[in-house]
Protein backbone atom coordinates (compact mmCIF):
# COMPACT_ATOMS: atom_id res chain seq x y z
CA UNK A 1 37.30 -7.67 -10.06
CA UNK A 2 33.83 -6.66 -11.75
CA UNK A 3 33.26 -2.81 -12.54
CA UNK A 4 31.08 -1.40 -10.28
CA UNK A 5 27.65 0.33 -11.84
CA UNK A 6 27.76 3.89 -12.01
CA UNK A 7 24.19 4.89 -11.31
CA UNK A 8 24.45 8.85 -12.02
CA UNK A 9 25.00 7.73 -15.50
CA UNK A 10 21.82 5.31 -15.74
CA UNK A 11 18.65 6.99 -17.27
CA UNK A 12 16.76 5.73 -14.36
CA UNK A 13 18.73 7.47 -11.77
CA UNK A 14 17.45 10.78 -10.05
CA UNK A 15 18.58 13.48 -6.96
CA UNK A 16 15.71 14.03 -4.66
CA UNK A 17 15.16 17.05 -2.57
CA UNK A 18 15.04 14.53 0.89
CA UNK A 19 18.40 15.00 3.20
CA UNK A 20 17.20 11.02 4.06
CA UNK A 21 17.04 9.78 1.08
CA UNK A 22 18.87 11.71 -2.11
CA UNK A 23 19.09 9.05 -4.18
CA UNK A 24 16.18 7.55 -6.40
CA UNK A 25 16.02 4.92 -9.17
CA UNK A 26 13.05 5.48 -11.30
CA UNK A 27 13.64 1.90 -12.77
CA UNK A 28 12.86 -0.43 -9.31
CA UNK A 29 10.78 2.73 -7.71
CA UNK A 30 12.23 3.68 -4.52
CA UNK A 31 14.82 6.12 -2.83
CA UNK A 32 17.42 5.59 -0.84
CA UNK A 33 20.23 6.73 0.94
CA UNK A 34 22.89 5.08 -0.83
CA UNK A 35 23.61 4.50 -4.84
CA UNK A 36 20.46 2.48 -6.07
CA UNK A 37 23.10 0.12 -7.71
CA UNK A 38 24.51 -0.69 -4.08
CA UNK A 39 20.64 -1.17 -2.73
CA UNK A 40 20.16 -3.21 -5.70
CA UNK A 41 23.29 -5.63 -4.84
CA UNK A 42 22.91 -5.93 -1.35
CA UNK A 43 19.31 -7.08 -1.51
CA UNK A 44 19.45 -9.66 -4.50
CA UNK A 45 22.94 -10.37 -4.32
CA UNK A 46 23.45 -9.71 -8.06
CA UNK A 47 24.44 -6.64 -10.15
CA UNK A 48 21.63 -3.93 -11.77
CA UNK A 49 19.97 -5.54 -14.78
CA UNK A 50 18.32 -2.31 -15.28
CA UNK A 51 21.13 -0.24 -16.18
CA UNK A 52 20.96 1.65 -19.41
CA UNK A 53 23.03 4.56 -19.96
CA UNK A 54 22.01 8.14 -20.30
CA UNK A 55 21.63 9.89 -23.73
CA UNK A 56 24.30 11.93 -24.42
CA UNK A 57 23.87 15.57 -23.81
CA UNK A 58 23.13 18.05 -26.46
């Protein structure tokens, strides 16, 4: 079984302030209501290529 992507530690990833839609992905441009990485899959059929992980914190 593949590891899923964990989007709220991508760079790309981002919490908006709509109840609708509180997840974004800076990377393909859009929000959504689920994890961007589960968007991503279920339209292409293949895993994030996008993913890079965050910097770590300071």
């Amino acid at each position: 079984m593949k590891k899923r992507i964990n989007c709220r530690r991508c760079a790309y990833y981002f919490v908006t302030w709509e109840k609708s839609q509180p997840h974004g992905c800076k990377a393909y441009g859009f929000k959504s209501a689920q994890i961007p990485s589960m968007v991503v899959f279920k339209s292409s059929g293949s895993d994030c290529s996008l993913f890079k992980e965050k910097a770590p914190a300071k």
